[in-house]
Every structure is written in C-alpha cells, then in structure tokens.
Protein backbone atom coordinates (compact mmCIF):
# COMPACT_ATOMS: atom_id res chain seq x y z
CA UNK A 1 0.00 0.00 0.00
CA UNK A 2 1.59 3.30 -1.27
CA UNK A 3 2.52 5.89 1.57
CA UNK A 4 0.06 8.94 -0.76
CA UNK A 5 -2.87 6.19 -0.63
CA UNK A 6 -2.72 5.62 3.57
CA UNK A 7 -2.41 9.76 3.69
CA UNK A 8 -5.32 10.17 1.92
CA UNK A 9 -7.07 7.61 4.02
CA UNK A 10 -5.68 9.48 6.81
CA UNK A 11 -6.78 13.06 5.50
CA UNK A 12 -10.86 11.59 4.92
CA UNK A 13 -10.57 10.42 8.15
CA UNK A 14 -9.74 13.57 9.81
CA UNK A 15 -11.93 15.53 7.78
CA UNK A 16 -15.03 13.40 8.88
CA UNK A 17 -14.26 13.87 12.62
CA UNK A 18 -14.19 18.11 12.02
CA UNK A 19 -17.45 17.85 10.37
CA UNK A 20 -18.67 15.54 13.20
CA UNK A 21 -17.61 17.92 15.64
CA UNK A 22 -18.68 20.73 13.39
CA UNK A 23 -22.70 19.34 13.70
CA UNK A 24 -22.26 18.92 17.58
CA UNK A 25 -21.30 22.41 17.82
CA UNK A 26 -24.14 23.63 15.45
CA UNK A 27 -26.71 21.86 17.50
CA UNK A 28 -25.52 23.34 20.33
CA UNK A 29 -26.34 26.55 19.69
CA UNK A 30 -29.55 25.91 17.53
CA UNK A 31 -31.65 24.40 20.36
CA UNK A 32 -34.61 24.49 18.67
CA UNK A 33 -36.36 24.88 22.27
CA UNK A 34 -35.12 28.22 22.37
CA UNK A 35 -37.13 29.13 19.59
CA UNK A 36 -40.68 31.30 19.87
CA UNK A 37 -43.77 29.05 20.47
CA UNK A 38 -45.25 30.07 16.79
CA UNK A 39 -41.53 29.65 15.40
CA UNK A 40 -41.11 26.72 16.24
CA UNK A 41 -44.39 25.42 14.66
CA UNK A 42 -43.83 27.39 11.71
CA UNK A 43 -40.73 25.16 11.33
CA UNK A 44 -41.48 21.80 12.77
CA UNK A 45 -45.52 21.55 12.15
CA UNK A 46 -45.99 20.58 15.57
CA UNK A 47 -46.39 22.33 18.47
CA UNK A 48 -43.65 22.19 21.72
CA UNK A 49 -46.11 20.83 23.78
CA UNK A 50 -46.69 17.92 21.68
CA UNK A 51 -42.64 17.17 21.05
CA UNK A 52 -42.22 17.03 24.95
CA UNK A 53 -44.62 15.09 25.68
CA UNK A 54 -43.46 12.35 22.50
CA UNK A 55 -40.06 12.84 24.52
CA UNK A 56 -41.70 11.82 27.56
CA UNK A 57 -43.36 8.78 26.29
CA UNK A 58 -40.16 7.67 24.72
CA UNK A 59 -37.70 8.62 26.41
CA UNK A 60 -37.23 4.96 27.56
CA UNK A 61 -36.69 3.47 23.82
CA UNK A 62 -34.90 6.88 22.46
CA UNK A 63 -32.30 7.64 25.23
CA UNK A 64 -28.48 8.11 24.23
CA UNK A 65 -26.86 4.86 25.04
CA UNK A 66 -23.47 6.51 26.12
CA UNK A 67 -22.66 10.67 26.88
CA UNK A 68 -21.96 11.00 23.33
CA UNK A 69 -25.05 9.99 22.06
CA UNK A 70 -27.94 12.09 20.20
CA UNK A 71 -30.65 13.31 22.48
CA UNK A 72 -34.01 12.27 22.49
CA UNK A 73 -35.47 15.62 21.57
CA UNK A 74 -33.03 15.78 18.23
CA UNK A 75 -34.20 12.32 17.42
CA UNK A 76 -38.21 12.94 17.86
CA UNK A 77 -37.46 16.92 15.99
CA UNK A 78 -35.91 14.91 12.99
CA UNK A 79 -37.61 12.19 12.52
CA UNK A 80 -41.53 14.30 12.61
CA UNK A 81 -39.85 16.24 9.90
CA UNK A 82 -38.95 13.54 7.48
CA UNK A 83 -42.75 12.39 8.40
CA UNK A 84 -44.23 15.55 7.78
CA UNK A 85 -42.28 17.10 4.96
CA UNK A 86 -41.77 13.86 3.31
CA UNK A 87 -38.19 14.26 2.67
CA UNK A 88 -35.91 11.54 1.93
CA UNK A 89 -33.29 11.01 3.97
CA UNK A 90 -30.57 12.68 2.76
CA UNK A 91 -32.55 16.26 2.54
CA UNK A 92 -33.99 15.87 6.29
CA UNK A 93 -30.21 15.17 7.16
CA UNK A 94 -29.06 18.36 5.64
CA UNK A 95 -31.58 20.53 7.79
CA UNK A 96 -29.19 23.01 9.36
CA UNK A 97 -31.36 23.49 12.86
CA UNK A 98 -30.68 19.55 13.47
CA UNK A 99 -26.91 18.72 11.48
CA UNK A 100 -27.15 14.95 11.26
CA UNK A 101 -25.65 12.58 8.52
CA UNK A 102 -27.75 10.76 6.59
CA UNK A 103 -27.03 7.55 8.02
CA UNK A 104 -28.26 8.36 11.54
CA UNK A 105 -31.34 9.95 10.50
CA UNK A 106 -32.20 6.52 9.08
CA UNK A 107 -31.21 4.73 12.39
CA UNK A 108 -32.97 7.51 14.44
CA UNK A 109 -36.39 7.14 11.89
CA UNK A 110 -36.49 3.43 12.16
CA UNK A 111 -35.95 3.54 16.38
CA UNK A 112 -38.48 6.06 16.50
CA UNK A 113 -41.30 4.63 14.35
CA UNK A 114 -40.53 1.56 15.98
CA UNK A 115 -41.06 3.30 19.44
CA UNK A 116 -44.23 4.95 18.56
CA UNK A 117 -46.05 1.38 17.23
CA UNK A 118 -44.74 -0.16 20.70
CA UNK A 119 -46.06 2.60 23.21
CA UNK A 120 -48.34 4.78 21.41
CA UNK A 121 -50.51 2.98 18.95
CA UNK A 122 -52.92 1.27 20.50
CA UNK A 123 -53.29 3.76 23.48
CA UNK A 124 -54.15 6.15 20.52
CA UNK A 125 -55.41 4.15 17.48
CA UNK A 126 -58.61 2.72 19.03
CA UNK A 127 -61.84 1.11 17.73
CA UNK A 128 -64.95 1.50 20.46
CA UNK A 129 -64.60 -1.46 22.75
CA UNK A 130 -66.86 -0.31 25.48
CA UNK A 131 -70.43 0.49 25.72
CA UNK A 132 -69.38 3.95 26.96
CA UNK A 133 -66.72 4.19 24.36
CA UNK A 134 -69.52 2.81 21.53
CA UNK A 135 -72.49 5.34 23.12
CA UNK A 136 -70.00 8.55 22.82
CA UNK A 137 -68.98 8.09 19.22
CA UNK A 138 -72.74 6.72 17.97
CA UNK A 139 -74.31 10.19 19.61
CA UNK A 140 -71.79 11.89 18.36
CA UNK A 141 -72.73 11.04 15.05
CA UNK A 142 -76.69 11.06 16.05
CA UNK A 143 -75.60 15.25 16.65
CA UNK A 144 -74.07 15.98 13.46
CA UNK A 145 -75.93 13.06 11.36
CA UNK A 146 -79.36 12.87 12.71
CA UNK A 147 -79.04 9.01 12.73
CA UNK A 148 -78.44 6.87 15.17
CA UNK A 149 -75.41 3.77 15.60
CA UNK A 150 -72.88 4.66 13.67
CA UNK A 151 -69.62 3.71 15.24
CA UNK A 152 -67.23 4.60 12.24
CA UNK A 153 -67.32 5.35 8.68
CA UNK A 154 -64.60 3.01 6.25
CA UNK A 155 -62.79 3.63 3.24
CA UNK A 156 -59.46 2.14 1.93
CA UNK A 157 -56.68 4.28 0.38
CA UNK A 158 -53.34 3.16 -1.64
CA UNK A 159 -50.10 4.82 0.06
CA UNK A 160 -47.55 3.78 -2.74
CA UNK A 161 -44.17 1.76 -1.85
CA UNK A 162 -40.91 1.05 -3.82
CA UNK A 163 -41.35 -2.33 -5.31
CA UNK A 164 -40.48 -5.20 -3.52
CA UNK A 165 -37.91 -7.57 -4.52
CA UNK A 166 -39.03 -11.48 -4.74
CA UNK A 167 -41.98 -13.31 -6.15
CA UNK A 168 -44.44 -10.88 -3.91
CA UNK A 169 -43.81 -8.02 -6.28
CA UNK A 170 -47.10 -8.71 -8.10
CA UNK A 171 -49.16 -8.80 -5.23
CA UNK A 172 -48.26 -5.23 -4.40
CA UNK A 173 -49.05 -3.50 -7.40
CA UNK A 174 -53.26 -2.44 -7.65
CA UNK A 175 -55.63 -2.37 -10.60
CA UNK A 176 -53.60 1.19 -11.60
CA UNK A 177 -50.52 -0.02 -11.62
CA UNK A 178 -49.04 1.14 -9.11
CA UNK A 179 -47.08 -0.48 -6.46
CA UNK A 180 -48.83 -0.03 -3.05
CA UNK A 181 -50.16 -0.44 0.26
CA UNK A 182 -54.48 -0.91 0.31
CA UNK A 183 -54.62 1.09 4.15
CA UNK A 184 -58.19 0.63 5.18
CA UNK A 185 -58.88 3.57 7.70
CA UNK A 186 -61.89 4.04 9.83
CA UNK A 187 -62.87 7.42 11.81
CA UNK A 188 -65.28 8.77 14.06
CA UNK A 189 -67.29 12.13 13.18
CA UNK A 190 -64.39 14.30 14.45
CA UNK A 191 -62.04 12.79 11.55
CA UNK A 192 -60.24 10.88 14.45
CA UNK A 193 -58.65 7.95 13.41
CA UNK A 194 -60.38 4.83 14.82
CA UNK A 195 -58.76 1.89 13.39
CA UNK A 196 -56.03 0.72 10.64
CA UNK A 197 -55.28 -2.03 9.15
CA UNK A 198 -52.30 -1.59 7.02
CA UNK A 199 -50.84 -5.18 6.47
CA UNK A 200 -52.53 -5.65 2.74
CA UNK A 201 -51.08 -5.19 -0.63
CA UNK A 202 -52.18 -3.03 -3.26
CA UNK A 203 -54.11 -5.67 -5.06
CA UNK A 204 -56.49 -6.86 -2.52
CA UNK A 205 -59.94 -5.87 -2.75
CA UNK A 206 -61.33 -3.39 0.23
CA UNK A 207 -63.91 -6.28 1.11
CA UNK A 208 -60.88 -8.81 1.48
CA UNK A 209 -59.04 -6.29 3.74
CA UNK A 210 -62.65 -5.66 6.39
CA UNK A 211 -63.18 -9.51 6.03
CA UNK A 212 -59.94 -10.23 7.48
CA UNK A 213 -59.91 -7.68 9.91
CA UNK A 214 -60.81 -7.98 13.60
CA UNK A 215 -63.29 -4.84 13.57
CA UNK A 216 -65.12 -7.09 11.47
CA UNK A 217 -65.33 -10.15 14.37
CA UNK A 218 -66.01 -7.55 16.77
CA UNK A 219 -69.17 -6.04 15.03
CA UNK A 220 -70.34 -9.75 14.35
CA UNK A 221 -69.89 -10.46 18.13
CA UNK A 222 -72.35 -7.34 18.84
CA UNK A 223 -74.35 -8.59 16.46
CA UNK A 224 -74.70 -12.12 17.50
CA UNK A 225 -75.03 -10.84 21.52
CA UNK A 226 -77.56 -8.57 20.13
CA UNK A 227 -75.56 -5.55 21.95
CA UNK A 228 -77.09 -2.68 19.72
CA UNK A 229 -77.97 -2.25 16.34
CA UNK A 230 -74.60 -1.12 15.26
CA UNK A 231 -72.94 -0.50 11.95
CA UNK A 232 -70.40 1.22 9.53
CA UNK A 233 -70.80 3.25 6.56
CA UNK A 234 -68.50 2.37 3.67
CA UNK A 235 -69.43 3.29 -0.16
CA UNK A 236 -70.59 0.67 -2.36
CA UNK A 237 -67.30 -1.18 -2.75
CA UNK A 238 -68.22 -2.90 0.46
CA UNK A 239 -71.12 -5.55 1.02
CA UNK A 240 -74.54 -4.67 2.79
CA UNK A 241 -74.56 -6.36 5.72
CA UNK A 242 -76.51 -5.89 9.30
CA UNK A 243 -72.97 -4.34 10.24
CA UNK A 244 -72.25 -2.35 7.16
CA UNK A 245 -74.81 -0.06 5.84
CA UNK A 246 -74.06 1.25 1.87
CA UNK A 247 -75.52 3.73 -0.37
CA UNK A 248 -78.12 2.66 -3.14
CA UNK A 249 -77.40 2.87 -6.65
CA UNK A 250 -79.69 4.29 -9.70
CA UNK A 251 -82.31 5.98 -7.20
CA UNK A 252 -84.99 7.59 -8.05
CA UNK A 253 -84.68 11.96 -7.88
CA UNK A 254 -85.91 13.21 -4.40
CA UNK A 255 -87.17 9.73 -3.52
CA UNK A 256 -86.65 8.61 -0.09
CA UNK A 257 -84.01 5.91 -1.63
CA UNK A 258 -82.24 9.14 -3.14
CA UNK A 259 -82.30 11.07 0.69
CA UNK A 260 -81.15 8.34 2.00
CA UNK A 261 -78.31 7.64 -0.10
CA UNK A 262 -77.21 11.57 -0.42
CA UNK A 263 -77.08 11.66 3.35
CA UNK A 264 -75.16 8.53 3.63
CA UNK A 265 -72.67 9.96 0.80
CA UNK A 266 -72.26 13.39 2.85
CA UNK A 267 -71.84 11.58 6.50
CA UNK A 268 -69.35 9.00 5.07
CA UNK A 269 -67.32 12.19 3.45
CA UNK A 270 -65.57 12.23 6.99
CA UNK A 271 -63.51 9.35 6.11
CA UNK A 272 -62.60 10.82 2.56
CA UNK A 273 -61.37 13.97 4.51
CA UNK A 274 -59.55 12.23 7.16
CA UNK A 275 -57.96 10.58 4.43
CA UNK A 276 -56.94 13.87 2.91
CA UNK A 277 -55.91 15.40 5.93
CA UNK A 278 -53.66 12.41 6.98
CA UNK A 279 -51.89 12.53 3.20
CA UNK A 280 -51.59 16.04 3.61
CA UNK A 281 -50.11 16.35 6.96
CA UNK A 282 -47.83 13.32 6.64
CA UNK A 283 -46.44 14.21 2.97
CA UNK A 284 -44.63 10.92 3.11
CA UNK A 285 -47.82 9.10 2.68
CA UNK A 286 -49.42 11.71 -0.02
CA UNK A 287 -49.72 10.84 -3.59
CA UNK A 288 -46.64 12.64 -5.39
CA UNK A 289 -44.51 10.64 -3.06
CA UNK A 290 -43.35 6.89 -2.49
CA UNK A 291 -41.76 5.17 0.83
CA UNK A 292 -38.94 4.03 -0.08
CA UNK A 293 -38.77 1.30 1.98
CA UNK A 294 -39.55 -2.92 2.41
CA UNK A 295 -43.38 -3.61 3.05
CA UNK A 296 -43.22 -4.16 6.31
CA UNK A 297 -41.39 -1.16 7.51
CA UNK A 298 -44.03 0.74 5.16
CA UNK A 299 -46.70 -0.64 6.77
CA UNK A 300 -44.90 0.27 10.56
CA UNK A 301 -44.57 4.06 9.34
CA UNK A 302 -48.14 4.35 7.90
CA UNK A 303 -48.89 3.08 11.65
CA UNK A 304 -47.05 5.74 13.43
CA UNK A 305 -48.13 8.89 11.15
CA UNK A 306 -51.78 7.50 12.12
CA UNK A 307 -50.90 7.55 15.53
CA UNK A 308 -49.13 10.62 15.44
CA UNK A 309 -52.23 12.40 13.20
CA UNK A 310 -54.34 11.24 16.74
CA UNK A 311 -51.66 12.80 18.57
CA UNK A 312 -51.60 16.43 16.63
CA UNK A 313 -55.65 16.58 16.87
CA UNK A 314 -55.30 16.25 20.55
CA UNK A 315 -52.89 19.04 20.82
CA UNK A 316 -54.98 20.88 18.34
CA UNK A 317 -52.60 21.30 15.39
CA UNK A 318 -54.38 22.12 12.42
CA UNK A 319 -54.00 19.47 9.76
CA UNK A 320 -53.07 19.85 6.11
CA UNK A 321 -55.98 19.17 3.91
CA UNK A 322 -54.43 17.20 0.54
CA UNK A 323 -56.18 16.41 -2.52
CA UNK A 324 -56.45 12.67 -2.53
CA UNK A 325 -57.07 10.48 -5.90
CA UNK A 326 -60.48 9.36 -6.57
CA UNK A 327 -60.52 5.71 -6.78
CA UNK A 328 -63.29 4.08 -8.50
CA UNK A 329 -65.15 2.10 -6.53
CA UNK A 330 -65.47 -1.63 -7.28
CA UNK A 331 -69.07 -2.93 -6.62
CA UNK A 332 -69.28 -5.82 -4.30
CA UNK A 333 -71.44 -8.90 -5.00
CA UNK A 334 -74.19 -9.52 -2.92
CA UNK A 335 -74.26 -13.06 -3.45
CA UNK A 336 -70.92 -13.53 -1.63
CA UNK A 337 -73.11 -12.78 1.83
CA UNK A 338 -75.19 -15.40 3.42
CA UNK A 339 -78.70 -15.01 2.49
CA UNK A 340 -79.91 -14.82 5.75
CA UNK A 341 -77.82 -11.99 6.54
CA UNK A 342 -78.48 -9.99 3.83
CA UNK A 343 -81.96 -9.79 4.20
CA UNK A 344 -81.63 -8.93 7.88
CA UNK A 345 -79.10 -5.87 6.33
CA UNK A 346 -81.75 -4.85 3.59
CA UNK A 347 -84.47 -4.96 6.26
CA UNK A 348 -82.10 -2.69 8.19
CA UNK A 349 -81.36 0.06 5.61
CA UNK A 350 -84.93 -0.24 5.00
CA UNK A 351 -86.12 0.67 8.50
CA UNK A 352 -83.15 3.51 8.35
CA UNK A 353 -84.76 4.70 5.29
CA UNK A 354 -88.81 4.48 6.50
CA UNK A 355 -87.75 6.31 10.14
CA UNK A 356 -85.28 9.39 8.32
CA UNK A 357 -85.87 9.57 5.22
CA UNK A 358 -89.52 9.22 4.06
C-alpha cells in the first residue's frame, strides 16, 4: 500500500471527525427549544407541547446509550420532519437546525417509528370497545348526522411503496398499476382515526381487507349478543350487511331511496377527509410521493403517522388538507353474503330509510 494512498485515508478520516464535531457544535447553539412558540411550529408543524410530551413517552426506547449519544429531543425533531415534509433522507439530514448525517437519520427514523407502534398505537389508534366508548362516538354522530349507531365510517386508500424484490412483487401492485399499500382507515365524526389495518397489498380488494380484519369479528360479536344495532358506513365497494350499511345505486330523484343515499354519501365524506388530511399532513404518505422502503417497515410508518395524526388533533394542530385520488369504486357482489344476513341488512337500511328519510 503506497505511503500517498494511507495519507489520503488518513486526510478523509480527519476531515469526517471536524465535520462531526462541526454538527455537535451547530446543535448546540440551535436548540430548537429556544425558539418562539409560533416559530417553532412554523418550522417543525408541531407544536412544543406535543414534542415534549413524544419525549416523555419515549424517552425509555430513544435515550443516548453513552454521553456521546444524540438526544431524544433531536431524534423525535428529525424524525416528525422527514414524516411531515416527506423528505428523503438525505434532505432531512441536511436541515441546518438539526446537522445529522444521513445515516443516523435513518437509524434515528427506524428507532423512532418503531417506538411509537410499541407505546403509542394502540393507546391512541382505538376502535370502540366499550359500551361507553360505543355510546359517545354513535351520539356523536346522532348530533351531526341525525341518525343513530354509527360507530365509524370506512374507506381504503393506496399509500404507494418502492417495489419489492421477490416473487411478492405482483401482489403489491393495484388495478392502476401502481405499487402499493391498500390502508383501510376508519374514523369517528371528528375525523379521528379509529382503526387501521395496514398489512394488505395493493391488489387486494377493500372487502378482502374488512373480512380479514378484527373490527369485522367484533361487530359480528355485537351482532350475535344482540348488543345494539350497530354498523359502519363504507361506499358501495363494500357488502350490505346488518354491520355495514351502503348507499343505493340508480335511485330515483328526491325519492326517499335518493335522501337516504345523499345523506349517507355526505356523513361518510368524513372518512374521505380524514384521508386527505392524513396525506396532507404526513407528505410521506401523499400521492406525489413513495416510501422508499420494504413492506413491512411501510406498513410500521403508515402506523405511526396515524398515531401521530391522533396525537396532533389532541394538541390541536391544524391538519393539512391534501387532494387525494379518486378511486373508483369496485361494486361488491351480494351473493358472496349469506342469504340470511343480507336480508336482515336490507331490512335494516330499510327501516333507516322508513324512520329518516320518508
């Protein structure tokens, strides 16, 4: 090995300890705590409030394992922005206020998402389990709806993913092409996020997704204990069932078919904006960009932004509303539903129809 060669080596060496020491000293005196209340939002999206109290919950999972080590604050700070700006790495690292290499923002993204699934998501992310819990979110409704029993209204949306290596690759791209994610999302009135599922690729049909899902068993199990009357509201991509109420097609003008299905269009437009807002917000998840990453970490980061969109309405930061992509519904076939059944769901979304709507 020539004597110029180890010099050099030498030289790159040195030169990536000053700039290590260079970002230590930057961060220093850009503690982004220091900043005005309505600066700091301006530039992070979130409030203070809402960073300490991520720091807090973390802290455990996030702190520095030796004196050298990145604080907990600089990892929450720079990992919300790569959420929320939906920067890849490398642009998020070159952030002046936070001076970290590339590298570590990817280590300090992954521990952090990682964090957030383990103590935060199901304390935040939370389908009504309770009668209390199911009574607040049905009258909730009832006020803004006029309608009683709805606990949630359901829609899927594609958040699009780098293609997977391996002979899963087709499963993951959806009838547009595209390689994605089918996140099924249900919310409450308030555009709080209820449940996810977000384990299904691109290609499988909305129906598949709330057949396999466990909101699905547990509005059964209500329905079987005869514990209320009930039910979702998802467009007509779902089936009608005693659990899942969906609009009517070709009505007749100003019938009471036609009220009822307008009303059911504008109550279930919650979930359409909730699915806007949470695109918008988290621009990581909106549809000009792509995660970059294996399916399964994906699926963990579309997790934690949901959690984390919970999170911001509680501290009542204003989400960004995004324009999402219509996708065209796909009709289900009644005759996949046990007969039974769906004459008990007609005879429900009849009686809806006779007691609002006539």
């Amino acid at each position: 090995m020539s004597r110029s060669f180890v010099r050099l080596n030498l030289l790159a060496s040195e030169e990536k300890e000053v700039r290590k020491e260079e970002r230590v000293i930057i961060r220093e005196l850009r503690d982004p705590f220091l900043l005005p209340l309505d600066e700091f939002v301006r530039n992070y999206k979130v409030s203070m409030e809402m960073v300490h109290y991520l720091c807090s919950e973390l802290q455990e999972d996030l702190a520095p394992q030796s004196s050298t080590g990145y604080p907990v604050s600089l990892k929450v700070i720079s990992s919300l922005k790569m959420l929320l700006d939906g920067h890849y790495q490398r642009g998020n690292a070159n952030e002046a206020s936070q001076c970290i290499g590339q590298t570590t923002v990817s280590k300090y993204l992954n521990q952090f998402v990682t964090a957030v699934n383990a103590r935060l998501k199901y304390q935040w992310l939370n389908f009504p389990g309770t009668p209390r819990e199911r009574n607040q979110i049905s009258e909730n409704f009832l006020l803004k709806s006029g309608v009683p029993n709805i606990l949630g209204a359901i829609d899927c949306t594609h958040v699009k993913i780098f293609p997977p290596n391996g002979l899963t690759n087709s499963q993951y791209r959806n009838r547009y092409g595209d390689m994605t994610i089918n996140v099924q999302l249900i919310c409450d009135a308030d555009a709080k996020i209820l449940n996810v599922n977000a384990n299904f690729p691109g290609s499988c049909h909305d129906q598949y997704i709330f057949n396999n899902s466990l909101v699905k068993v547990e509005l059964q199990r209500l329905y079987n204990e005869r514990t209320g009357q009930y039910f979702l509201l998802g467009d007509s991509g779902y089936a009608l069932e005693p659990w899942m109420m969906t609009p009517i097609t070709n009505t007749v003008v100003d019938s009471p078919e036609d009220r009822y299905t307008s009303w059911h269009c504008s109550t279930r437009n919650v979930i359409e904006r909730t699915n806007g807002y949470l695109k918008g917000t988290f621009r990581c998840l909106g549809i000009d960009r792509r995660l970059h990453y294996s399916p399964e970490k994906a699926s963990a980061i579309i997790y934690a932004c949901c959690t984390l969109y919970n999170i911001m309405k509680h501290f009542r930061i204003p989400p960004t509303a995004s324009e999402v992509e219509a996708e065209e519904e796909t009709p289900h076939l009644p005759q996949a539903l046990h007969e039974t059944l769906l004459r008990v769901a007609q005879q429900k979304r009849q009686n809806l129809i006779q007691n609002h709507f006539m």
